[in-house]
N, C-alpha and C. Protein backbone atom coordinates (compact mmCIF):
# COMPACT_ATOMS: atom_id res chain seq x y z
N UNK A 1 -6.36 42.00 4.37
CA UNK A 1 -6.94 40.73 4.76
C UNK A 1 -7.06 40.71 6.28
N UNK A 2 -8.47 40.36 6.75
CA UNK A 2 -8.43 40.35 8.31
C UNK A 2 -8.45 38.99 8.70
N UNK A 3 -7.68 38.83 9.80
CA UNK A 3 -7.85 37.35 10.21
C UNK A 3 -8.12 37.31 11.85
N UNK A 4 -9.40 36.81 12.04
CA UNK A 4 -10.52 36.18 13.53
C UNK A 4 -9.49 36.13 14.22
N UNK A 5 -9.41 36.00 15.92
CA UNK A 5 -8.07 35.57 16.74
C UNK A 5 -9.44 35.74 18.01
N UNK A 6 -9.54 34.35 18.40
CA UNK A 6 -10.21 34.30 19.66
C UNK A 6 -9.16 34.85 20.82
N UNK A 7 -9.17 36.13 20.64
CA UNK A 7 -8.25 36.31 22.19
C UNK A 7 -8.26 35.76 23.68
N UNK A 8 -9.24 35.21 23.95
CA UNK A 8 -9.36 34.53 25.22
C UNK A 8 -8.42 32.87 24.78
N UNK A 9 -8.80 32.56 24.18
CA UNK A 9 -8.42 31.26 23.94
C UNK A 9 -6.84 31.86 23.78
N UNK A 10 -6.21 32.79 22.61
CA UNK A 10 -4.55 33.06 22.46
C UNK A 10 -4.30 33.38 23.92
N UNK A 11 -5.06 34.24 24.67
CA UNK A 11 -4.16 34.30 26.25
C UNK A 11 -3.93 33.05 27.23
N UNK A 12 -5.30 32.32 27.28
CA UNK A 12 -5.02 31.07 27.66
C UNK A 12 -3.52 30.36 27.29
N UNK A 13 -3.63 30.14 25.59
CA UNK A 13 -2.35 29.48 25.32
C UNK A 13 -1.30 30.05 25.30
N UNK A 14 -1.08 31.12 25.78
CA UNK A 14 0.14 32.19 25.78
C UNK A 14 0.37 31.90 27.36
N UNK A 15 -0.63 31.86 28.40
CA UNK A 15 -0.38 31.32 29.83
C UNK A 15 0.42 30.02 30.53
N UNK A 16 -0.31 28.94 29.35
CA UNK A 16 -0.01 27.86 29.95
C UNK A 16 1.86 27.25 28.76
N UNK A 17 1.50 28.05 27.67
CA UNK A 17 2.97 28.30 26.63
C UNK A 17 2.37 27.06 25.87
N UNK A 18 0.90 26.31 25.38
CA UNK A 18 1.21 25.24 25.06
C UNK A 18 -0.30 25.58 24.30
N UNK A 19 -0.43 24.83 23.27
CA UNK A 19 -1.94 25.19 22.57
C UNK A 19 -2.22 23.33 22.17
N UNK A 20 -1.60 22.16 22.33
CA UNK A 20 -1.89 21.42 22.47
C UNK A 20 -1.30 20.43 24.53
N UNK A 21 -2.10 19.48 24.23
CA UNK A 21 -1.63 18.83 25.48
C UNK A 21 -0.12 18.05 24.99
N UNK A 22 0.49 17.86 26.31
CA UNK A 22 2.25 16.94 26.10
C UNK A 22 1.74 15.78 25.33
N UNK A 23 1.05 14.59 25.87
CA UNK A 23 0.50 13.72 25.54
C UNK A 23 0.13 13.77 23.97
N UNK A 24 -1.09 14.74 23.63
CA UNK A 24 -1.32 15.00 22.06
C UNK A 24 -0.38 15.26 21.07
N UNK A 25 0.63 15.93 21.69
CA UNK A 25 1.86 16.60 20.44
C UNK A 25 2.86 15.68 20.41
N UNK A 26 2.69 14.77 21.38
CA UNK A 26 4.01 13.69 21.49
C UNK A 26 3.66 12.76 20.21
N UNK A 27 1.79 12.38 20.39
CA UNK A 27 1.61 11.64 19.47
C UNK A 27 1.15 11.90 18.25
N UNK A 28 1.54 13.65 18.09
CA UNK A 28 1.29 14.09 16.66
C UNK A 28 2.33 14.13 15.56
N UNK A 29 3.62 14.47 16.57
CA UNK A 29 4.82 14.33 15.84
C UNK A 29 5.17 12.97 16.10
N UNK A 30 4.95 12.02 16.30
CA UNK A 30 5.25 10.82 16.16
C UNK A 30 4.50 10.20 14.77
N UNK A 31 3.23 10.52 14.89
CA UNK A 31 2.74 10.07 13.59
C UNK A 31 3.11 11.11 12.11
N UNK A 32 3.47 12.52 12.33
CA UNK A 32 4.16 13.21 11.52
C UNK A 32 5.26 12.61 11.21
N UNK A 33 6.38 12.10 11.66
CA UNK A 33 7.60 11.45 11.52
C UNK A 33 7.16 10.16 11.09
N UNK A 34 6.47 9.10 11.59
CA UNK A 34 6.14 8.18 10.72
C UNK A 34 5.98 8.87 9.16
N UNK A 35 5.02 9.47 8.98
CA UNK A 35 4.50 9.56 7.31
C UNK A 35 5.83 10.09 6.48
N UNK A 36 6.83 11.04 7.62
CA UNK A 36 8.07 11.52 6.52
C UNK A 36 8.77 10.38 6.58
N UNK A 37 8.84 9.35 7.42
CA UNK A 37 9.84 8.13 6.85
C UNK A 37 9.33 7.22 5.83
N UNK A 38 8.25 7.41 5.82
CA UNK A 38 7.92 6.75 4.93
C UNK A 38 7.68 7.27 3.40
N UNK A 39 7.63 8.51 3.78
CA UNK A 39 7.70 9.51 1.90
C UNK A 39 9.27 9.27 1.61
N UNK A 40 10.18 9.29 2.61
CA UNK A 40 11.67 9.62 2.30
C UNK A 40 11.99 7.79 1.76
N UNK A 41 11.29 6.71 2.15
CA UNK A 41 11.86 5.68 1.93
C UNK A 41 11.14 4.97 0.48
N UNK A 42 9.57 5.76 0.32
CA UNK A 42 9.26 5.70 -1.22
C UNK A 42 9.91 6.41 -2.42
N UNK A 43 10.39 8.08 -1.83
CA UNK A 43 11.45 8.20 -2.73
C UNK A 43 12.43 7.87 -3.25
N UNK A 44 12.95 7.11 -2.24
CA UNK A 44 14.20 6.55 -2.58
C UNK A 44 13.91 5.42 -3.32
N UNK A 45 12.78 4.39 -3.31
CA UNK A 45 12.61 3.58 -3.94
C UNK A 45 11.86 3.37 -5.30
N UNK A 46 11.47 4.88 -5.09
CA UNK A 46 11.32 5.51 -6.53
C UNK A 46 11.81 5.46 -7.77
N UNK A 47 12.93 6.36 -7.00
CA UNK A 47 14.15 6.55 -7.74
C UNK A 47 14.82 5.27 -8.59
N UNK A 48 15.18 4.46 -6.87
CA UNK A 48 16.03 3.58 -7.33
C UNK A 48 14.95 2.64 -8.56
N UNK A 49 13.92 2.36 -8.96
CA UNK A 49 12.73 1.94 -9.91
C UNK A 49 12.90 2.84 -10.73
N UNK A 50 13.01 4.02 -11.05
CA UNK A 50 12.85 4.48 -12.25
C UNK A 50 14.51 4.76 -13.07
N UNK A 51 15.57 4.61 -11.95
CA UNK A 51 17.18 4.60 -12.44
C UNK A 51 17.28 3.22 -12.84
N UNK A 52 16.46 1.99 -12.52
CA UNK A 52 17.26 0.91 -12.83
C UNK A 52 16.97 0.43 -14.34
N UNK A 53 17.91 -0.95 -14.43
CA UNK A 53 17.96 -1.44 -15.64
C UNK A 53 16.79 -2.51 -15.68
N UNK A 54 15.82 -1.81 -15.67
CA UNK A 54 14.43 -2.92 -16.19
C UNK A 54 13.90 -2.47 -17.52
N UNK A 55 13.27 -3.53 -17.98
CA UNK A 55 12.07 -3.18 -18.97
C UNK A 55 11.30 -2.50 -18.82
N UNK A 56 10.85 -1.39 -19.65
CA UNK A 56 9.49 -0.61 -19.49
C UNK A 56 8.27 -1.37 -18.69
N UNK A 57 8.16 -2.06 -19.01
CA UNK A 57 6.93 -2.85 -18.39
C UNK A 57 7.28 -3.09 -17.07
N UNK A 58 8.04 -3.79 -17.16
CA UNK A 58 8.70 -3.86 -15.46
C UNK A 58 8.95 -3.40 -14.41
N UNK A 59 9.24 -2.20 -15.37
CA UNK A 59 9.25 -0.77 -14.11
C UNK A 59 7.82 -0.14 -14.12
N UNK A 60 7.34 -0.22 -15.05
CA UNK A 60 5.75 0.47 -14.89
C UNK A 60 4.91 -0.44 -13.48
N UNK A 61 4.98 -1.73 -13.47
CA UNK A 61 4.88 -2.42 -12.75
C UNK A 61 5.44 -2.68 -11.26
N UNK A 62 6.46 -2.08 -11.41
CA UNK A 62 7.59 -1.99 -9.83
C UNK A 62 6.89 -0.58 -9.82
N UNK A 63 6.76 0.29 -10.27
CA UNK A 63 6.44 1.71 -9.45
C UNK A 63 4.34 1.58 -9.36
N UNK A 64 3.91 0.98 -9.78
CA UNK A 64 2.49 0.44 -9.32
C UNK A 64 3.05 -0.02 -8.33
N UNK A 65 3.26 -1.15 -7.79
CA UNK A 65 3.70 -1.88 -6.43
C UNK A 65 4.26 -0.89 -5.67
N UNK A 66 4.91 -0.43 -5.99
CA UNK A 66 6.01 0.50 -4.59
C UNK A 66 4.59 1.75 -4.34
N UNK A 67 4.10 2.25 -5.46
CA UNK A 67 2.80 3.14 -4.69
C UNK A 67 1.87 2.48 -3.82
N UNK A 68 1.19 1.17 -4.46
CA UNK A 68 0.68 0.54 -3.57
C UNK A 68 0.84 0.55 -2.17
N UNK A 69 1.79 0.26 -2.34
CA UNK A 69 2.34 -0.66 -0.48
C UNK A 69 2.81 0.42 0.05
N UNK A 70 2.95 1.66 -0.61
CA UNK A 70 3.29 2.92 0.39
C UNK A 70 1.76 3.99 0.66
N UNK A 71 0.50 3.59 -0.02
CA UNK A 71 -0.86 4.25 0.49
C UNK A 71 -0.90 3.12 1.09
N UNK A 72 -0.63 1.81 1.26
CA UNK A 72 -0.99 0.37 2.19
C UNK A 72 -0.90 0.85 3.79
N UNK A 73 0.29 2.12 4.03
CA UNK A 73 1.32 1.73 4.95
C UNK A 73 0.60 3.14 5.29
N UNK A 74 0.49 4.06 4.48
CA UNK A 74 0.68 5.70 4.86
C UNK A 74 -1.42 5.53 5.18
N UNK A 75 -2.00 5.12 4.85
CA UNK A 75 -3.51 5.09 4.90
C UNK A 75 -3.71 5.17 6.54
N UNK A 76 -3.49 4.19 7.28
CA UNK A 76 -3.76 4.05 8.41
C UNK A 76 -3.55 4.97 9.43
N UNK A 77 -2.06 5.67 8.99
CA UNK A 77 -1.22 6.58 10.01
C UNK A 77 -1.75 7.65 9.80
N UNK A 78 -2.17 8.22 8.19
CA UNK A 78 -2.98 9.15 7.85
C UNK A 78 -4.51 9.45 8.85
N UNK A 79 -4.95 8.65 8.32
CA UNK A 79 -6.50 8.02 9.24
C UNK A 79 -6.03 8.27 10.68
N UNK A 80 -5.29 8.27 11.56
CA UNK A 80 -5.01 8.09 12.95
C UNK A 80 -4.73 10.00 13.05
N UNK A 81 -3.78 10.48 12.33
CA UNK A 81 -3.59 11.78 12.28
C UNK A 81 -4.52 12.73 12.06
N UNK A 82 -5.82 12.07 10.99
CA UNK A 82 -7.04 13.34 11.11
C UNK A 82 -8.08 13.18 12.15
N UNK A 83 -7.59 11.86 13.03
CA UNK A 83 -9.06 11.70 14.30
C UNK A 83 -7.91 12.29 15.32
N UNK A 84 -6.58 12.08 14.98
CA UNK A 84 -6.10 12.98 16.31
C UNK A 84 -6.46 15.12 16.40
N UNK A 85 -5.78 15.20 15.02
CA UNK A 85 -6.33 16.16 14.32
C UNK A 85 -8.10 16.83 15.04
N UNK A 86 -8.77 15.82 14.59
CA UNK A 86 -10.19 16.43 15.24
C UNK A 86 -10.16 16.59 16.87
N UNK A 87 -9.82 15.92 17.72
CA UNK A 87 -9.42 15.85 18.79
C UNK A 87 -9.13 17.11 19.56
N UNK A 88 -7.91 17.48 18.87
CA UNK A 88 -7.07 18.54 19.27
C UNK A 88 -8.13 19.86 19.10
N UNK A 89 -8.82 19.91 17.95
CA UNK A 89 -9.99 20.70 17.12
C UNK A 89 -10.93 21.06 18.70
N UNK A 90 -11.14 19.85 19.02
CA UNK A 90 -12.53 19.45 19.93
C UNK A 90 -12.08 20.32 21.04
N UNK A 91 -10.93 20.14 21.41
CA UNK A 91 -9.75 20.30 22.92
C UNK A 91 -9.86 21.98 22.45
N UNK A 92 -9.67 22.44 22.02
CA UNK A 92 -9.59 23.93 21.37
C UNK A 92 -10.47 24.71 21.73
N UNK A 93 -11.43 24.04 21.52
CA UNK A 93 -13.14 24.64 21.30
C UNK A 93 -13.24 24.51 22.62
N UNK A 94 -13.19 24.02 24.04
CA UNK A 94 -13.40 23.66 25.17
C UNK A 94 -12.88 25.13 26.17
């Protein structure tokens, strides 16, 4: 399997030690860490919905809601991460 490697561009980022800007990666892993707190706090509330003592219906209904309100929450941060995403894309190509 061969894989492309713009060598001008890898020496560049081998020069400066950085293939994004401080600024960009600050706010990539910031929005990366948002989306894992928020997978780690739907699991848990997952869980705790599918361990508890409800009615079938009830819980079919609590785990509709808890998905809901966690694409409610994760949509936006998502959306912010693929225009940063293109960004970085754009910054690359330059």
């Amino acid at each position: 399997m061969t894989t492309h490697v713009d060598s001008q561009a890898m020496q560049s980022a081998s020069r400066t030690g950085r293939v994004y800007s401080p600024d960009l990666l600050s706010h990539m892993q910031s929005l990366l860490a948002e989306i894992a707190d928020l997978a780690c706090t739907f699991e848990k509330d997952l869980q705790a919905a599918e361990n508890g003592i409800y009615s079938e219906s009830h819980k079919s209904e609590l785990i509709r809601e808890l998905k809901r309100r966690h694409d409610e929450r994760r949509t936006p941060i998502a959306m912010e991460l693929t225009a940063l995403e293109k960004k970085v894309a754009q910054e690359l190509q330059l």
